[in-house]
Every structure is written in C-alpha cells, then in structure tokens.
PDB file of N, CA and C in Angstrom:
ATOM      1  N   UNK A   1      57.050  15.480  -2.997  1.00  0.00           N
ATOM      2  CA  UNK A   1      57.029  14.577  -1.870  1.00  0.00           C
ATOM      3  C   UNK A   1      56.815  15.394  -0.591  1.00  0.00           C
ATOM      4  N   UNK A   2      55.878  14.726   0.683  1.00  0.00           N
ATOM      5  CA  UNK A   2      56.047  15.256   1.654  1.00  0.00           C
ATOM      6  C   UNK A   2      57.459  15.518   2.427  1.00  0.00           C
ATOM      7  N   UNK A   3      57.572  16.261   3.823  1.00  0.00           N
ATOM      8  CA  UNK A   3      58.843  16.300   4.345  1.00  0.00           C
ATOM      9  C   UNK A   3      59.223  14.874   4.952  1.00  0.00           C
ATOM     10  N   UNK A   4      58.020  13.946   5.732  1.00  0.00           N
ATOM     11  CA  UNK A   4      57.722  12.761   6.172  1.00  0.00           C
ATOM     12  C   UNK A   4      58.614  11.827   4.975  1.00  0.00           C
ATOM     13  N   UNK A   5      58.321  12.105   3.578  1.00  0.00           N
ATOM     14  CA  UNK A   5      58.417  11.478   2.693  1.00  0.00           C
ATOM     15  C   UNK A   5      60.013  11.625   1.950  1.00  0.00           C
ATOM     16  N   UNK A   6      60.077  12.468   2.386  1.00  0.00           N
ATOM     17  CA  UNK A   6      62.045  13.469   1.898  1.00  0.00           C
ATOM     18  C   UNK A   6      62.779  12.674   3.437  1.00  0.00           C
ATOM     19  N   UNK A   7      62.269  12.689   4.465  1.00  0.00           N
ATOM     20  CA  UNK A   7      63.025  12.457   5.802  1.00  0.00           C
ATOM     21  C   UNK A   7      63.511  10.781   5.563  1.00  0.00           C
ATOM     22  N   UNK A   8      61.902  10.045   5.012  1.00  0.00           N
ATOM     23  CA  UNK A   8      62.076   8.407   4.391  1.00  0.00           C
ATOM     24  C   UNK A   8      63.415   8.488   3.388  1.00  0.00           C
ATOM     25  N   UNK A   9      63.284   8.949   1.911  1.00  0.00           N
ATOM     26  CA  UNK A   9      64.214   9.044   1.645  1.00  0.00           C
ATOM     27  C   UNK A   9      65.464   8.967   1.682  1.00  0.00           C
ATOM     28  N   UNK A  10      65.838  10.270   2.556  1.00  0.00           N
ATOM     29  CA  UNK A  10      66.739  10.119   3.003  1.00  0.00           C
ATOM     30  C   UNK A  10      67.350   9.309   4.110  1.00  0.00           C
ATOM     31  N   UNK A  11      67.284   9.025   4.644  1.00  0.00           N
ATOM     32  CA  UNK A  11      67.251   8.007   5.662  1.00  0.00           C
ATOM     33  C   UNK A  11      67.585   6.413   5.011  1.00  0.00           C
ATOM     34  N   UNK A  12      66.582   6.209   3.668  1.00  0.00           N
ATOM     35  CA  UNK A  12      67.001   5.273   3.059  1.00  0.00           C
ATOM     36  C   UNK A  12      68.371   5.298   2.137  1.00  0.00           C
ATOM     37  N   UNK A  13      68.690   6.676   1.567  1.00  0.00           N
ATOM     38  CA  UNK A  13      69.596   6.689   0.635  1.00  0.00           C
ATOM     39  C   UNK A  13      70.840   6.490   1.492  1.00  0.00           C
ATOM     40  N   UNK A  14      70.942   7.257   2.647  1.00  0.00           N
ATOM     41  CA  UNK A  14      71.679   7.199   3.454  1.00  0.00           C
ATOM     42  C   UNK A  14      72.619   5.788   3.952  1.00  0.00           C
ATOM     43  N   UNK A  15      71.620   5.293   4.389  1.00  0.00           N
ATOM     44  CA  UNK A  15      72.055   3.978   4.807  1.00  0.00           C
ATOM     45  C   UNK A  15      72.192   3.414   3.563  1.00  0.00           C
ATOM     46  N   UNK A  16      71.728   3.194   2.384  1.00  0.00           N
ATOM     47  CA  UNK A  16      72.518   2.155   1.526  1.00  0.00           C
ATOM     48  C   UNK A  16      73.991   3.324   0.909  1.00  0.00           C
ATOM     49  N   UNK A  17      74.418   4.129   0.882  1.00  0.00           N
ATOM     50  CA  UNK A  17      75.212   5.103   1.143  1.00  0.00           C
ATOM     51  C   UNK A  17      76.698   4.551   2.067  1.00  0.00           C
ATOM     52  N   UNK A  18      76.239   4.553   3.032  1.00  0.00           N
ATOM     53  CA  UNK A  18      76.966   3.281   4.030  1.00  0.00           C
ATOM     54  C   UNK A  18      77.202   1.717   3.377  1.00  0.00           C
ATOM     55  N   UNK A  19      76.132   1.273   3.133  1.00  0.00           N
ATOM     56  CA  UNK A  19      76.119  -0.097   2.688  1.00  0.00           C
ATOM     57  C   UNK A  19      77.394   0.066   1.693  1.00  0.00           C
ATOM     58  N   UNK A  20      76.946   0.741   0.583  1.00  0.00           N
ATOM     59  CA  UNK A  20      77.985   0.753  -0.871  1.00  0.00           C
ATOM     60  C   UNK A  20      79.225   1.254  -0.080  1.00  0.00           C
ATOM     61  N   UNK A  21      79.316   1.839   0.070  1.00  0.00           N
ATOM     62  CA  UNK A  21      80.641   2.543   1.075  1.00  0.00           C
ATOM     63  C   UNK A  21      81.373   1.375   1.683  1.00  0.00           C
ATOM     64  N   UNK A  22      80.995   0.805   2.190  1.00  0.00           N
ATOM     65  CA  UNK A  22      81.440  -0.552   3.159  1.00  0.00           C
ATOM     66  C   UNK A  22      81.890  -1.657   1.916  1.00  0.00           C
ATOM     67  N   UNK A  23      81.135  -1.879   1.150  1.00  0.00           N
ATOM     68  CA  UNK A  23      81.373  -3.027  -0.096  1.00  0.00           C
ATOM     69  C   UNK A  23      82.700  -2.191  -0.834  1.00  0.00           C
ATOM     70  N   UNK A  24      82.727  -1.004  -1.031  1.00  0.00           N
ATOM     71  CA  UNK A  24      84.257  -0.230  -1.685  1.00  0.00           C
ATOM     72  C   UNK A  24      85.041  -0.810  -0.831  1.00  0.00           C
ATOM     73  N   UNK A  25      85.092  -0.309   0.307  1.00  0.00           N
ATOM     74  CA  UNK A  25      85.839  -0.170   1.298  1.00  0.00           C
ATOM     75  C   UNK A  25      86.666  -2.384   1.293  1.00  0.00           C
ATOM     76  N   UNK A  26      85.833  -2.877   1.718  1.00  0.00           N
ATOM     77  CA  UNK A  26      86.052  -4.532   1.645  1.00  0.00           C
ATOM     78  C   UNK A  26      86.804  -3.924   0.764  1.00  0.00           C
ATOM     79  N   UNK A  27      86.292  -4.112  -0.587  1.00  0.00           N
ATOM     80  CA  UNK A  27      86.668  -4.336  -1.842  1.00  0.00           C
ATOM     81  C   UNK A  27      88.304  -4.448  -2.132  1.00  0.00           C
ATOM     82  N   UNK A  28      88.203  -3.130  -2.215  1.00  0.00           N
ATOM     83  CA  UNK A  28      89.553  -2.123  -2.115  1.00  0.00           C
ATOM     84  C   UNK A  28      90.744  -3.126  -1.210  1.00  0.00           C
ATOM     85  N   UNK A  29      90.228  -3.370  -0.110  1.00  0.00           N
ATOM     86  CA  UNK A  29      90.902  -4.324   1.088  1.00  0.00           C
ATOM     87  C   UNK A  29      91.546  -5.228   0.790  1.00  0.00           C
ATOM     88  N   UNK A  30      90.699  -6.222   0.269  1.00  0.00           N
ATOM     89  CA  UNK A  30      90.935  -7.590  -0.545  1.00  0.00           C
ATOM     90  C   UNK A  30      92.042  -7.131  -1.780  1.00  0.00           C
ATOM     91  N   UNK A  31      92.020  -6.217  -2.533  1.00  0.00           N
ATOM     92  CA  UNK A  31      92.755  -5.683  -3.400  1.00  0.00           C
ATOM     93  C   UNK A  31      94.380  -5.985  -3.217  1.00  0.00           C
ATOM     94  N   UNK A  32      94.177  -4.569  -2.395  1.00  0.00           N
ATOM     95  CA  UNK A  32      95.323  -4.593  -1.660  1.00  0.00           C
ATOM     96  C   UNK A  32      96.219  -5.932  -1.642  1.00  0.00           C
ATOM     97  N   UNK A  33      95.453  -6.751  -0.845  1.00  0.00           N
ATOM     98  CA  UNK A  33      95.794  -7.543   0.245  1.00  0.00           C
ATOM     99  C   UNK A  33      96.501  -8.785  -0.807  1.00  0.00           C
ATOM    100  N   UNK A  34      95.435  -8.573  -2.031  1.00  0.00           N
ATOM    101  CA  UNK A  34      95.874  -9.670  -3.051  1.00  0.00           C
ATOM    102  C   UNK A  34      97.216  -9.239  -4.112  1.00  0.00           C
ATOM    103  N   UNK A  35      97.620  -8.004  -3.805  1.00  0.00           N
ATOM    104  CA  UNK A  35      98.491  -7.233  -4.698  1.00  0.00           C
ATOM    105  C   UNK A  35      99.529  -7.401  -3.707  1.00  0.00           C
ATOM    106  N   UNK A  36      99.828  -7.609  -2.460  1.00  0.00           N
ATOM    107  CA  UNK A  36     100.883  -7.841  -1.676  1.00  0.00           C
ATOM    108  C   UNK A  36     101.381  -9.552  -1.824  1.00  0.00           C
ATOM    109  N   UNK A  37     100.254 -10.224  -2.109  1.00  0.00           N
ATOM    110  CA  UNK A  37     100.087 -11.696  -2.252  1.00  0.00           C
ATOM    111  C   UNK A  37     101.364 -12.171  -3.500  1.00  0.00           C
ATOM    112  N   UNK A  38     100.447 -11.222  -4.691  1.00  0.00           N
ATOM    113  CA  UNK A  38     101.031 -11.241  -5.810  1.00  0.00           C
ATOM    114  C   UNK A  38     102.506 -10.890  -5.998  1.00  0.00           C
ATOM    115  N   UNK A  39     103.183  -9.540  -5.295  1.00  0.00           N
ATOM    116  CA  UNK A  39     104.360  -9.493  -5.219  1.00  0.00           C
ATOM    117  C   UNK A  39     105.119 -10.283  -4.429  1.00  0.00           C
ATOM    118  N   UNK A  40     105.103 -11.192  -3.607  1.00  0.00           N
ATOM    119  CA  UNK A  40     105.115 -12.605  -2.690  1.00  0.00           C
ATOM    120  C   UNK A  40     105.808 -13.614  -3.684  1.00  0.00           C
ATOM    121  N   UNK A  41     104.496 -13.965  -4.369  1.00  0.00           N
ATOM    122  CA  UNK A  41     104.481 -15.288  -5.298  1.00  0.00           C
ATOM    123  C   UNK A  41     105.794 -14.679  -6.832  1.00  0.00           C
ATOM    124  N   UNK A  42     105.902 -13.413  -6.950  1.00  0.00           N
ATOM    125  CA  UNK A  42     106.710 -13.148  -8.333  1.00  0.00           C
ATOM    126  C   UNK A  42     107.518 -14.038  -8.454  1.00  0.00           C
ATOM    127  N   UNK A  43     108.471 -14.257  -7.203  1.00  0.00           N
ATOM    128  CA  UNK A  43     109.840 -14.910  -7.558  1.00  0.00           C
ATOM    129  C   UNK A  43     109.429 -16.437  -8.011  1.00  0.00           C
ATOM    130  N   UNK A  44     108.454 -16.903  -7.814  1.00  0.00           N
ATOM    131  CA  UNK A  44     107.935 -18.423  -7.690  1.00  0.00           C
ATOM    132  C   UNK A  44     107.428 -18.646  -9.552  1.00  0.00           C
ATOM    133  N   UNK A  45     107.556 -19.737 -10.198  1.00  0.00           N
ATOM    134  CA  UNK A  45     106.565 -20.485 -11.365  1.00  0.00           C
ATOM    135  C   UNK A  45     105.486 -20.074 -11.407  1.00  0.00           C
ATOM    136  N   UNK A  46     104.708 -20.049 -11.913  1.00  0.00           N
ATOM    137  CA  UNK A  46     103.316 -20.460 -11.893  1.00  0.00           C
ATOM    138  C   UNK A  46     102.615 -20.837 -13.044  1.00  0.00           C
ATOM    139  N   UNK A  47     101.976 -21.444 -12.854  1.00  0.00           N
ATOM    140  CA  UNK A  47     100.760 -22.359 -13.984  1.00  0.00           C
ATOM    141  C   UNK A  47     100.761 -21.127 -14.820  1.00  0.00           C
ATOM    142  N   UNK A  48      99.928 -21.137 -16.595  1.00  0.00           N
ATOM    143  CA  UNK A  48      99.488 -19.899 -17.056  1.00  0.00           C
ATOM    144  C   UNK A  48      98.360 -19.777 -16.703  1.00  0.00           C
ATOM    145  N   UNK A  49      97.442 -21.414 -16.412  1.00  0.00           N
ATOM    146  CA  UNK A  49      96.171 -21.495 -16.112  1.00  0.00           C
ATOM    147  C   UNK A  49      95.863 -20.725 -14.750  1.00  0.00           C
ATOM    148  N   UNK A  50      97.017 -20.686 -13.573  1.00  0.00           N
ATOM    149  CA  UNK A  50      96.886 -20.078 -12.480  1.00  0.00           C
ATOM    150  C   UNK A  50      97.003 -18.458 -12.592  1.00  0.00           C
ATOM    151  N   UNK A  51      97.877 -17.853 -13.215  1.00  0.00           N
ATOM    152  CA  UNK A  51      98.059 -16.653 -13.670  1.00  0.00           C
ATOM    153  C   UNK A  51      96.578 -16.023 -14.302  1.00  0.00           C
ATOM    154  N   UNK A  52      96.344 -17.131 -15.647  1.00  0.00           N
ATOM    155  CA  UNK A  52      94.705 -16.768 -15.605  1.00  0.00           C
ATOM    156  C   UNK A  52      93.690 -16.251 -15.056  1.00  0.00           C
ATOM    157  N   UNK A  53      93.688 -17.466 -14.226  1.00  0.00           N
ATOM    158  CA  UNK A  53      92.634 -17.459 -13.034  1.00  0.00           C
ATOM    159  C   UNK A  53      92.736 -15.885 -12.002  1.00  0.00           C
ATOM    160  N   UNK A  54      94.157 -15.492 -11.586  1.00  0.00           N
ATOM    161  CA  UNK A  54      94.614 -14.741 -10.884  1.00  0.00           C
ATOM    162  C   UNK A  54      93.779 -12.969 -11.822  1.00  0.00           C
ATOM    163  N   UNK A  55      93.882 -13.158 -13.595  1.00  0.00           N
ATOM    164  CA  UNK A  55      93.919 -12.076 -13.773  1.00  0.00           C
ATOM    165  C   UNK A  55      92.577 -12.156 -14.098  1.00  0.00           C
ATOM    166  N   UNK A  56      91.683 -13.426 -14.121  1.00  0.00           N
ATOM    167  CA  UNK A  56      90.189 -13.159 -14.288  1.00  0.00           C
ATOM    168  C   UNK A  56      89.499 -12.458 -13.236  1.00  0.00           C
ATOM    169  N   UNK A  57      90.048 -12.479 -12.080  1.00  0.00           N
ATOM    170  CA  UNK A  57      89.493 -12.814 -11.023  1.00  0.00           C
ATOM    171  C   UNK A  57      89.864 -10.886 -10.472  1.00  0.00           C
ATOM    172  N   UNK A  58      90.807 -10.269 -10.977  1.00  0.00           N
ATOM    173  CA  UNK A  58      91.196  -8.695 -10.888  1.00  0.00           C
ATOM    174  C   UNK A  58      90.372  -8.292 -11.301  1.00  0.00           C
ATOM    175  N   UNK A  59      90.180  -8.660 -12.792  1.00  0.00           N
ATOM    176  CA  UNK A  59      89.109  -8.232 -13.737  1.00  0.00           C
ATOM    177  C   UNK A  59      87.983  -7.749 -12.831  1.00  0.00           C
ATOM    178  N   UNK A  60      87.646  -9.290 -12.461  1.00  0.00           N
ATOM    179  CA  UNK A  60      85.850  -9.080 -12.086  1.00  0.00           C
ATOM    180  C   UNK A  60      86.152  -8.043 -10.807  1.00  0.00           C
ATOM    181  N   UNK A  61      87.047  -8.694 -10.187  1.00  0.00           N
ATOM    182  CA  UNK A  61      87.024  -7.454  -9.158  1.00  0.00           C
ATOM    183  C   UNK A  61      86.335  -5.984  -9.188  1.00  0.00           C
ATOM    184  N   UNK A  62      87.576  -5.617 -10.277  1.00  0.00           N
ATOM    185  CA  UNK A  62      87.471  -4.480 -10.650  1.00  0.00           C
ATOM    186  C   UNK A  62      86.382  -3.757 -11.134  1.00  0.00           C
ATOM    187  N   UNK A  63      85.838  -4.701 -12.237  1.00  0.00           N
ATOM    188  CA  UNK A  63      84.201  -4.271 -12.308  1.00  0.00           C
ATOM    189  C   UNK A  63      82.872  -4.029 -11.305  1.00  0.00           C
ATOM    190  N   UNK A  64      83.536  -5.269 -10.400  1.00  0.00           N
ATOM    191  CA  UNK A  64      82.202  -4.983  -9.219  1.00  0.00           C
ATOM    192  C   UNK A  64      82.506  -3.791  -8.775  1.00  0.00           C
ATOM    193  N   UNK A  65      83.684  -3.091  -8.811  1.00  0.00           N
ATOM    194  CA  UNK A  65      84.068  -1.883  -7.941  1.00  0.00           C
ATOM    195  C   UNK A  65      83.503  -0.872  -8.503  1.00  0.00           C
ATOM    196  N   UNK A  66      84.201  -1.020  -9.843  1.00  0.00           N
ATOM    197  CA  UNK A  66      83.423   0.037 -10.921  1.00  0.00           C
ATOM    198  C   UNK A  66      81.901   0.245 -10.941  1.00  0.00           C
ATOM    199  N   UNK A  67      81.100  -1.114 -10.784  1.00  0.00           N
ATOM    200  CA  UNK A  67      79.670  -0.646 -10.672  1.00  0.00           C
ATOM    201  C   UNK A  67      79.389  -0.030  -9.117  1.00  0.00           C
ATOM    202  N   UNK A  68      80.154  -0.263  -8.378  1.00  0.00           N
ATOM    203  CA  UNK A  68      79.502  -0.174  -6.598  1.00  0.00           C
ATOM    204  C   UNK A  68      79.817   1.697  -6.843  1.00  0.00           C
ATOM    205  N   UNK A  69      81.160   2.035  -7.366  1.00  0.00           N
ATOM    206  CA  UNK A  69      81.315   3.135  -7.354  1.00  0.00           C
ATOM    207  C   UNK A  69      80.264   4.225  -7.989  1.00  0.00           C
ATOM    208  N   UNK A  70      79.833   3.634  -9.262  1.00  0.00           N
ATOM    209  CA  UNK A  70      78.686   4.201 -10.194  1.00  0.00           C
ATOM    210  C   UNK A  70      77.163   4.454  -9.489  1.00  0.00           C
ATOM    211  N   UNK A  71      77.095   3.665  -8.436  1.00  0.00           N
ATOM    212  CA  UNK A  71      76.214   3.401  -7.700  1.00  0.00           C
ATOM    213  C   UNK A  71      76.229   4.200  -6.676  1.00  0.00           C
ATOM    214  N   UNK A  72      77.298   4.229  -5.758  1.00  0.00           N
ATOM    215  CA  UNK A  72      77.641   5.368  -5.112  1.00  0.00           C
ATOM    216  C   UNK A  72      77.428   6.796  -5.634  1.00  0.00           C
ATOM    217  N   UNK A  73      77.427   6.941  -7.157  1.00  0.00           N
ATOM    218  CA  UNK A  73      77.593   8.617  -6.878  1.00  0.00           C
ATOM    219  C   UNK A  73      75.821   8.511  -7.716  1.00  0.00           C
ATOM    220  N   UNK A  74      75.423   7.833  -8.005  1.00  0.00           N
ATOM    221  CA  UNK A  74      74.138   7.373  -7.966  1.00  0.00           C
ATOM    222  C   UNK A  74      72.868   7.961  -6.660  1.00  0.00           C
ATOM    223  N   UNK A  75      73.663   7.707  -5.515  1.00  0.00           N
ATOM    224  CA  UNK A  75      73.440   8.110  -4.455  1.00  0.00           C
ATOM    225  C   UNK A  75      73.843   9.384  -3.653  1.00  0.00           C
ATOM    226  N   UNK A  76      74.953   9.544  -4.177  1.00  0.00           N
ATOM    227  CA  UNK A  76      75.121  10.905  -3.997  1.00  0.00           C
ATOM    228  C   UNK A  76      74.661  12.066  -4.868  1.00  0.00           C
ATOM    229  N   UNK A  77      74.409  11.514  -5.993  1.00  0.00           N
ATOM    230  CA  UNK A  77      73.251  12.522  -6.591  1.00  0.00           C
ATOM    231  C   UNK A  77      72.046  12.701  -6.267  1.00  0.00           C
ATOM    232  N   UNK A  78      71.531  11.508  -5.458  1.00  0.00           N
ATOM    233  CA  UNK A  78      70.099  11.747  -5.310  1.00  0.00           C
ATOM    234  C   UNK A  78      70.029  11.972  -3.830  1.00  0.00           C
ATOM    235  N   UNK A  79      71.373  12.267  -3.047  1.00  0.00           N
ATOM    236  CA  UNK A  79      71.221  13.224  -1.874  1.00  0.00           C
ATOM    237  C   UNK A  79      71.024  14.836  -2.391  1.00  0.00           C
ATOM    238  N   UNK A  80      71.828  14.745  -3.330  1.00  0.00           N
ATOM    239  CA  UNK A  80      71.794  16.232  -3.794  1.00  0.00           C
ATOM    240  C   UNK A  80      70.368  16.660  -4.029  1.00  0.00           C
ATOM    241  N   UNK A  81      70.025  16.076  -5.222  1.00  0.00           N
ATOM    242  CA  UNK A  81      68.626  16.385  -5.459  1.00  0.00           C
ATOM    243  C   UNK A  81      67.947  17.193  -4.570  1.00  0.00           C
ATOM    244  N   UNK A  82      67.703  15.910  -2.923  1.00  0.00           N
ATOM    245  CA  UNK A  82      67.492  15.956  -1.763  1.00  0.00           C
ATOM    246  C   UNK A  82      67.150  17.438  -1.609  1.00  0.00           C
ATOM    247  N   UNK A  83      68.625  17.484  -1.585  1.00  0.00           N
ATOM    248  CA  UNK A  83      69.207  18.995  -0.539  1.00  0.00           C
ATOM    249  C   UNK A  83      68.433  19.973  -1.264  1.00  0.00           C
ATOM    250  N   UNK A  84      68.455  19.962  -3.086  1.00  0.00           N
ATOM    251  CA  UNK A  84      68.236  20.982  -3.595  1.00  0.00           C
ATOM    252  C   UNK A  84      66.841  21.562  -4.273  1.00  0.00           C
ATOM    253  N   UNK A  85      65.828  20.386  -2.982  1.00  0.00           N
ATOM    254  CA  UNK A  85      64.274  20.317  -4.052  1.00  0.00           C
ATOM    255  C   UNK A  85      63.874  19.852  -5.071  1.00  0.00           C
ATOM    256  N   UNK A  86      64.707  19.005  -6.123  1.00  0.00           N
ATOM    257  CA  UNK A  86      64.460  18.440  -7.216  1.00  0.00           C
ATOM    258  C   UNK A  86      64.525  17.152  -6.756  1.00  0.00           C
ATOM    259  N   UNK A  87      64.308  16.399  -5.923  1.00  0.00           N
ATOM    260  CA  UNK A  87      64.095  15.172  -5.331  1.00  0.00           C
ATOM    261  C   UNK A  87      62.600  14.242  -5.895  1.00  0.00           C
ATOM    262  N   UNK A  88      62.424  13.454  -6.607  1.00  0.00           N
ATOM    263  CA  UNK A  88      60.916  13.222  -7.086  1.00  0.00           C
ATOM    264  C   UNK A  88      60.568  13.876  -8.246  1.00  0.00           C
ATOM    265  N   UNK A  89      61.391  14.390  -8.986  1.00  0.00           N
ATOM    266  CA  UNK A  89      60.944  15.366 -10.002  1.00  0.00           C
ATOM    267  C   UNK A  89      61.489  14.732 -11.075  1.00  0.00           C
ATOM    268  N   UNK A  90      60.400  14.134 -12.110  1.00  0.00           N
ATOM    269  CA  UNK A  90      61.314  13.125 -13.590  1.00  0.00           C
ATOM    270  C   UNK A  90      62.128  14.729 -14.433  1.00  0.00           C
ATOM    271  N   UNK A  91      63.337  14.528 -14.108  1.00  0.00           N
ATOM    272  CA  UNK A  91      64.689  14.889 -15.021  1.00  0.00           C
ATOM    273  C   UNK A  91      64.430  15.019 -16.820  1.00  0.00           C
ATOM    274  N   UNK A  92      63.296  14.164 -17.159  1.00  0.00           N
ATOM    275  CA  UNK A  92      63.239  14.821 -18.778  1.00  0.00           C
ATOM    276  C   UNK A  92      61.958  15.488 -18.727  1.00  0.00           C
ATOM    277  N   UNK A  93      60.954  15.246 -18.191  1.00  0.00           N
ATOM    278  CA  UNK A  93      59.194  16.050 -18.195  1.00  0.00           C
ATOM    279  C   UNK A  93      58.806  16.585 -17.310  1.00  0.00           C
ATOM    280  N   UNK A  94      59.600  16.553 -15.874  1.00  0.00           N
ATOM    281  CA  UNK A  94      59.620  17.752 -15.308  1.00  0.00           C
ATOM    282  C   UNK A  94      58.369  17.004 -13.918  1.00  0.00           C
ATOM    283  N   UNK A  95      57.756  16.421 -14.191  1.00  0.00           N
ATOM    284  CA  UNK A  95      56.524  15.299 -14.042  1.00  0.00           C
ATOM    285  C   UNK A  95      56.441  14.853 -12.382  1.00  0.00           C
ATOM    286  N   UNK A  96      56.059  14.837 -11.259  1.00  0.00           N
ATOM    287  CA  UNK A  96      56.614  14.307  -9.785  1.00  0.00           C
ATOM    288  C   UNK A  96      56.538  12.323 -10.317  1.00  0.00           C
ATOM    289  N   UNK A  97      57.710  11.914 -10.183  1.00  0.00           N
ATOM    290  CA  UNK A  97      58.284  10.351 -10.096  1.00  0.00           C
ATOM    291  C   UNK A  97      56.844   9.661  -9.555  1.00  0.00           C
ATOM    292  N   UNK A  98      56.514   8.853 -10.057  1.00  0.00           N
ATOM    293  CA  UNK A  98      55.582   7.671  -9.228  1.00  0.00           C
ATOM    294  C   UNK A  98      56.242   7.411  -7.955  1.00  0.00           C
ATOM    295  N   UNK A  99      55.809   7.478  -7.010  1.00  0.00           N
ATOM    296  CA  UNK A  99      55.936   6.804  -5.570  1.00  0.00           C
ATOM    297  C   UNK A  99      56.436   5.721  -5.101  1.00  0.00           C
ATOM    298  N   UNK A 100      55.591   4.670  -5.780  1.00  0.00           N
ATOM    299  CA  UNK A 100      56.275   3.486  -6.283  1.00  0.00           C
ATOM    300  C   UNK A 100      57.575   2.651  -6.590  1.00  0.00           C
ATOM    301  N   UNK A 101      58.082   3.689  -7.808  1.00  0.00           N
ATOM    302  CA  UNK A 101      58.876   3.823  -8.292  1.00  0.00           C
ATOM    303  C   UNK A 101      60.380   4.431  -6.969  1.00  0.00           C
ATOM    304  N   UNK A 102      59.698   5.200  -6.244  1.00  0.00           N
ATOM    305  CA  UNK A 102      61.002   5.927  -5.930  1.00  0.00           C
ATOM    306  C   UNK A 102      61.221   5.171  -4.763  1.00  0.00           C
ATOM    307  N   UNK A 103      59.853   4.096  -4.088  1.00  0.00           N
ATOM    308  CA  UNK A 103      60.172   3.300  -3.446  1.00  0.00           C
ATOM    309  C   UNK A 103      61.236   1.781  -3.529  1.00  0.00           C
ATOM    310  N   UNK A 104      61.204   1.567  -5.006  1.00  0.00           N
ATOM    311  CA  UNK A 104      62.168   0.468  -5.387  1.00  0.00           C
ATOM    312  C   UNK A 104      63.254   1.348  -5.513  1.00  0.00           C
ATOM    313  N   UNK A 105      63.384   2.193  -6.160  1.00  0.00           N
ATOM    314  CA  UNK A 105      64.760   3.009  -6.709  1.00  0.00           C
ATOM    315  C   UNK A 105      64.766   3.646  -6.602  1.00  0.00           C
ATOM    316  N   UNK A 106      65.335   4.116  -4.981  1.00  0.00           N
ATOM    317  CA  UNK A 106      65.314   5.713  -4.198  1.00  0.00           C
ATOM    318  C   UNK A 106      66.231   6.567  -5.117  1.00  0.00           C
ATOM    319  N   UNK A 107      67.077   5.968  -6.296  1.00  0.00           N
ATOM    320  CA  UNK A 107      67.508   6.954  -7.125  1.00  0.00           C
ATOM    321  C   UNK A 107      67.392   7.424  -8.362  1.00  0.00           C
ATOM    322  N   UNK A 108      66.057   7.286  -7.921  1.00  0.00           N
ATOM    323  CA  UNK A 108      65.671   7.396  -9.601  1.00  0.00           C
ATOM    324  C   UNK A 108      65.422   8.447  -9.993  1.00  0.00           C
ATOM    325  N   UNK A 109      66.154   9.132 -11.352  1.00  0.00           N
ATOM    326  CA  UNK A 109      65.698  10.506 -12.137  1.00  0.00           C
ATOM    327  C   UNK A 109      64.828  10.711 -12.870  1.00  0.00           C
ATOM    328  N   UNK A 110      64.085   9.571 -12.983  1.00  0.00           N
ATOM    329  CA  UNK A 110      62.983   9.315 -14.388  1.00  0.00           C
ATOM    330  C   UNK A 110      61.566   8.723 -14.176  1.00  0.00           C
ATOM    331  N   UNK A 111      60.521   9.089 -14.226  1.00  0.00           N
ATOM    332  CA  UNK A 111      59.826   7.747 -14.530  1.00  0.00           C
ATOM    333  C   UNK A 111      59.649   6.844 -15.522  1.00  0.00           C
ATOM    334  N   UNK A 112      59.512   5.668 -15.735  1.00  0.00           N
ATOM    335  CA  UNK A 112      59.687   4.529 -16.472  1.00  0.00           C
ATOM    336  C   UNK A 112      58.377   4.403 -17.369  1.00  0.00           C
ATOM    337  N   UNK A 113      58.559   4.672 -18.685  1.00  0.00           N
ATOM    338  CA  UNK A 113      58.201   5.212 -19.941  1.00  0.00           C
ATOM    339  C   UNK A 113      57.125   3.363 -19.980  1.00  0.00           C
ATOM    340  N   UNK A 114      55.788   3.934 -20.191  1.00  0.00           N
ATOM    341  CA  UNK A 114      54.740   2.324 -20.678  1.00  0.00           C
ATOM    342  C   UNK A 114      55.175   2.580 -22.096  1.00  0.00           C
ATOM    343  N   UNK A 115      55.081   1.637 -22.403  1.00  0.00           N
ATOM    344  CA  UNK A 115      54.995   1.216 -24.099  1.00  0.00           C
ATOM    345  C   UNK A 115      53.448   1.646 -24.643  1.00  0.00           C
ATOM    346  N   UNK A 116      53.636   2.120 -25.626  1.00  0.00           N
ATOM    347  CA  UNK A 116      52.045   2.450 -26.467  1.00  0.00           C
ATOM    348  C   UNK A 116      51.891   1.599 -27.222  1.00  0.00           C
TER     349      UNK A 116
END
C-alpha cells in the first residue's frame, strides 16, 4: 500500500477503534447499572418468567460484548500490522490483499479464496 493509503487506513481503523471502544464502554455501563438494579430487587418475588427474561437478556449482553471485544483486538491487530509493515499483506500466501477488500474490511489478514 501507498503511505496516502497506510495514512487512509489508519485513520479508518482508528476511528472505528473509538467507535468499538465507546459500544464496550456503554456496554459495560448498562451492566453495571443493571447488577446494582438486580441487588435492589433480591429482597422482592419475582416471576420465573421475569428472572428469565432478566437472565436472557445478561446472556445476550454478554455476547455482544464478547464479539465488540473480539473486534476490538481485531483492530488492534491491524494497527499493529500498521506499525510493523505487514499491513495489506495476505497472512497465508504472503500475496498484497485486494484493495477492495481492505476497503470493506480494514482488518483483514487474508484475501478471500474464489471457488474453482
């Protein structure tokens, strides 16, 4: 890639870097906020259907976190790259990434294999 083209990059990884960062950050918040809720309500009944609902709803939480986080270091690998010249370079053939490609998915290690 050019430097023009490493400066794009980065610049893009960056800011969604922030973006994911900010969605943890909420995330995490709401967490919290619902785990103070929860020790609140202990002394009180509750539905099982409500309890349910309460532990479906951690669940998914938790997963969106789990992927935002995966995603995050997603991005922090492909700052690294960045830093270290292997930026654009497919990870199994060695090959410079389609352009294209690194334009949808500034983190991409691979290019995307056609079918024969």
């Amino acid at each position: 890639m050019t430097q023009f083209d490493d400066d794009e990059a980065r610049r893009r990884l960056e800011s969604e870097r922030q973006r994911v960062n900010s969605l943890i950050i909420d995330l995490r918040g709401e967490e919290q906020s619902e785990g103070d809720q929860d020790s609140e309500l202990a002394h009180y009944d509750q539905h099982p259907a409500d309890t349910a609902s309460d532990t479906f709803e951690r669940e998914k939480d938790l997963a969106i976190l789990e992927g935002l986080e995966s995603e995050l270091a997603e991005i922090e690998a492909a700052l690294q790259r960045l830093e270290d010249g292997s930026y654009g370079v497919d990870e199994v053939t060695g090959a410079p990434i389609d352009r294209a490609r690194l334009e949808a998915l500034p983190t991409a290690r691979t290019n995307v294999d056609t079918p024969h």
